[in-house]
Protein backbone atom coordinates (compact mmCIF):
# COMPACT_ATOMS: atom_id res chain seq x y z
CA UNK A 1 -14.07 17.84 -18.10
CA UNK A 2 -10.76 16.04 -17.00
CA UNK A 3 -9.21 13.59 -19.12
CA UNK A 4 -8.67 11.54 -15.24
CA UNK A 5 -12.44 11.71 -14.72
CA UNK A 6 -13.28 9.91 -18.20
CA UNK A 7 -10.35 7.43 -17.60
CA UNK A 8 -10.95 6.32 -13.94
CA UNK A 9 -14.67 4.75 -14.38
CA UNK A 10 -13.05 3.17 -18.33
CA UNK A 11 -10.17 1.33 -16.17
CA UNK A 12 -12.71 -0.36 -13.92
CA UNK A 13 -15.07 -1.34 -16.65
CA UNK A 14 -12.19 -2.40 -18.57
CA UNK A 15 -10.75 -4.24 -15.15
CA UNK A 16 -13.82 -6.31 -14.33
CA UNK A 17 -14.90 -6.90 -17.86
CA UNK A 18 -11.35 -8.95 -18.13
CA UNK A 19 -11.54 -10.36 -15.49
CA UNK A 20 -14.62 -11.90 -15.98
CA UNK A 21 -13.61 -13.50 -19.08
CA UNK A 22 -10.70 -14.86 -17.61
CA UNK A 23 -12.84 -16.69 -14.95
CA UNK A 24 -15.62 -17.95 -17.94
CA UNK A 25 -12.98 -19.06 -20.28
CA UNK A 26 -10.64 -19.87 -17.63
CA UNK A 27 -7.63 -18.27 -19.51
CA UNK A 28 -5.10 -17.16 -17.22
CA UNK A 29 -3.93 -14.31 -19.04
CA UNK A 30 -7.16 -12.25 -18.34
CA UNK A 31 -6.22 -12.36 -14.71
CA UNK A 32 -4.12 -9.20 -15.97
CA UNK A 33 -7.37 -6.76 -15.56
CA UNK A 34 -6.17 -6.72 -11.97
CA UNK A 35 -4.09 -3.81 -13.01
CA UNK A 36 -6.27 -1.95 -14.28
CA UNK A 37 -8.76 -2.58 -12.19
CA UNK A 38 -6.80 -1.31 -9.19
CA UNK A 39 -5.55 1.63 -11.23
CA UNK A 40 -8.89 2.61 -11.79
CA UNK A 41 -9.65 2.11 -7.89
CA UNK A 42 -6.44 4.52 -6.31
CA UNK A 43 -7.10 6.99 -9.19
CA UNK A 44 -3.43 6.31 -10.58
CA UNK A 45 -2.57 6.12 -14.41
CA UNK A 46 0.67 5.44 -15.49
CA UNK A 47 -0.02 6.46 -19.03
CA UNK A 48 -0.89 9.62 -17.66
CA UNK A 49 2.36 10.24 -16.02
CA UNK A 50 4.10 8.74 -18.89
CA UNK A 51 2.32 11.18 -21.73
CA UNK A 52 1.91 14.01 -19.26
CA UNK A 53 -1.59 14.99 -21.59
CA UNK A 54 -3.88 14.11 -18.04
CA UNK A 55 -5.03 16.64 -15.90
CA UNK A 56 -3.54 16.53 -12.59
């Protein structure tokens, strides 16, 4: 199995889950799962590109 096929669905998760605590505790800073989210939604990862250990 890919490392990129594990990843994709965790950024997402990870994505909505933060931003769903930023709109319940209305802290700002949680607004940051954006990035992740839409990571996780055009299948890029900059950690992978940075690290080069992702299958491609």
């Amino acid at each position: 199995m890919k490392i990129r096929a594990v990843c994709r669905p965790i950024r997402i998760v990870v994505g909505l889950a933060l931003i769903t605590t930023a709109v319940v505790t209305g802290n700002p800073w949680f607004y940051l799962g954006i990035a992740p989210l839409i990571a996780g939604m055009v299948n890029f990862c900059p950690l992978c590109i940075i690290t080069k250990k992702c299958d491609i």
